[in-house]
Protein backbone atom coordinates (compact mmCIF):
# COMPACT_ATOMS: atom_id res chain seq x y z
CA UNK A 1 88.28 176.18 -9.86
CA UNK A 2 88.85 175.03 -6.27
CA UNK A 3 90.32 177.19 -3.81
CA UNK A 4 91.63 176.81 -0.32
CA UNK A 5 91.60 180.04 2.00
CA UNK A 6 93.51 179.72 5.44
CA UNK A 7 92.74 182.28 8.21
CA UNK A 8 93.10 183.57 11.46
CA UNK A 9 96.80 182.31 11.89
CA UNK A 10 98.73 185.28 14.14
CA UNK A 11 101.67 184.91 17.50
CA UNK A 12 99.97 183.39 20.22
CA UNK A 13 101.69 182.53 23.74
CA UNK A 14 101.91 178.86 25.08
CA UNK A 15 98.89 177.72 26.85
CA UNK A 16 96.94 180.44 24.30
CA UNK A 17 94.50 179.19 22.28
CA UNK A 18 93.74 180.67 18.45
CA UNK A 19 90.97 178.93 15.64
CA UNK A 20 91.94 178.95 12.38
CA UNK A 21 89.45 178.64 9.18
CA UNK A 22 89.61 177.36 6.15
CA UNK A 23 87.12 178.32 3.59
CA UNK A 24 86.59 175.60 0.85
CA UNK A 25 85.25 176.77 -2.95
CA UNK A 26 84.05 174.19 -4.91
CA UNK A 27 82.93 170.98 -5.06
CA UNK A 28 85.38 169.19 -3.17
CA UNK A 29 84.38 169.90 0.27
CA UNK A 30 81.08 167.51 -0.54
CA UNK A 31 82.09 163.93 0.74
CA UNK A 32 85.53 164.29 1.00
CA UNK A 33 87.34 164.07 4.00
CA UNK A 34 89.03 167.41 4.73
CA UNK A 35 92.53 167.75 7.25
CA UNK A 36 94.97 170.62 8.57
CA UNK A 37 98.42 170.63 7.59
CA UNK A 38 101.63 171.92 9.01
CA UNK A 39 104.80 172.69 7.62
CA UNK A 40 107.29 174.22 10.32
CA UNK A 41 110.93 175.92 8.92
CA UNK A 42 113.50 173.33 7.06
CA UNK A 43 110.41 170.52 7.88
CA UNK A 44 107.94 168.19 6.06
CA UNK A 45 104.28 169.07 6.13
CA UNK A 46 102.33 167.11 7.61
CA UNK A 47 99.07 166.16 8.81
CA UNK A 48 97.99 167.27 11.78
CA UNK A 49 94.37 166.53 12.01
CA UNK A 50 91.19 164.92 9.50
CA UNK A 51 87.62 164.98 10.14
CA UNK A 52 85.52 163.11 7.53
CA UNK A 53 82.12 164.24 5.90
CA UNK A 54 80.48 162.58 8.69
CA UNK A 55 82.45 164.31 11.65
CA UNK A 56 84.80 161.56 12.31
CA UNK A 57 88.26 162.55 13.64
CA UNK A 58 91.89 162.02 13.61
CA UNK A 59 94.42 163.17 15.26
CA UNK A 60 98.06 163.03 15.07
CA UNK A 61 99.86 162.59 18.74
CA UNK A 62 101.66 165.44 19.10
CA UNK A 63 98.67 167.57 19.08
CA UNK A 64 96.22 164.98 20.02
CA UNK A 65 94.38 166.54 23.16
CA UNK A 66 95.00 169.94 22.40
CA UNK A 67 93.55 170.70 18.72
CA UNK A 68 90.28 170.41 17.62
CA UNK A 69 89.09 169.80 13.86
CA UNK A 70 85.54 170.60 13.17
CA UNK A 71 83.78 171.93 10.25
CA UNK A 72 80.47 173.50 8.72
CA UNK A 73 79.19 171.56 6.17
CA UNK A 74 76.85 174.65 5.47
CA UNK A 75 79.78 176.86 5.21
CA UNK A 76 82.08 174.81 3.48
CA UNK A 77 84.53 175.49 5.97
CA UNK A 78 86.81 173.98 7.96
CA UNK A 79 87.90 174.82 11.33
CA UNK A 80 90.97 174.03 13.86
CA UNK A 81 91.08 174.89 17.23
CA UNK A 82 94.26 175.44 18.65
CA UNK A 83 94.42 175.04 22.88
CA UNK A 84 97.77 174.74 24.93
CA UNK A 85 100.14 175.71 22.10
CA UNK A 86 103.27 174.93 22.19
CA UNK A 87 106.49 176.28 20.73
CA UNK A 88 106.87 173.50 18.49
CA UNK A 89 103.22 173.86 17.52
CA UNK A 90 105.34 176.69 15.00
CA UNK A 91 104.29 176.72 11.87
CA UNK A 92 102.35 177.27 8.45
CA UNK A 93 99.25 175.69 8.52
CA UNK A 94 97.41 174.79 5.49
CA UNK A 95 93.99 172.58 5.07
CA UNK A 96 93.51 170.40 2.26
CA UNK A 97 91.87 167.33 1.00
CA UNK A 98 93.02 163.99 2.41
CA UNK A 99 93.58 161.89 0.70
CA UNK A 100 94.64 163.29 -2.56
CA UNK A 101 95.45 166.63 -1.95
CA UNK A 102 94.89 169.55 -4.35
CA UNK A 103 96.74 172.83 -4.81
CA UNK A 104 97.75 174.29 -1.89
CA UNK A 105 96.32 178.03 -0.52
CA UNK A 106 98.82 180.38 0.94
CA UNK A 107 98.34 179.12 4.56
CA UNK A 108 98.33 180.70 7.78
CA UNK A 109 101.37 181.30 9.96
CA UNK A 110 100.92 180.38 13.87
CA UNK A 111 103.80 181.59 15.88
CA UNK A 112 104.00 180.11 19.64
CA UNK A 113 106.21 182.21 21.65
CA UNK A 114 106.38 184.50 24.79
């Protein structure tokens, strides 16, 4: 069975910077593309950042700049690096396939504030 373990989440103040990981069971993190979610209070999640087998990248504006997706094939993991936070950068973040997502892990809550 697949699991999805998001770490290393925590209250960090603006212009901070915190990684989060993502550790991937399972067969799914061979070939797939992999991304970091967000889901902030009364909000949709959404996609925040991709990075294909291959290392390419994506980034979605409001954090483009700022984050950094990378990952360790070796590790099946997944990693996010969070510089410059921002208050609105408040949320639960959660990795997960993309496309075609699969159950969701707990997440990790990143809290922006001074």
């Amino acid at each position: 069975q697949v699991q999805l373990v998001e770490s290393g989440g925590g209250l960090v103040q603006p212009g901070g910077s915190l990684r989060l990981s993502c550790a991937v069971s399972g067969s799914i993190f061979n070939v797939y593309a992999m991304g970091w979610y967000r889901q902030a209070a009364g909000k949709q999640r959404e996609l925040v950042a991709r990075i294909t087998y291959g290392g390419s990248t994506y980034y979605a504006d409001s954090v483009k700049g700022r984050f950094t997706i990378s990952r360790d094939n070796a590790k099946n993991t997944v990693y996010l690096q969070l510089n410059s936070p921002k208050p609105e950068d408040t949320a639960v973040y959660y990795c997960n396939r993309v496309p075609n997502v699969i159950s969701w892990g707990q997440g990790t809550q990143v809290t922006v504030s001074s």
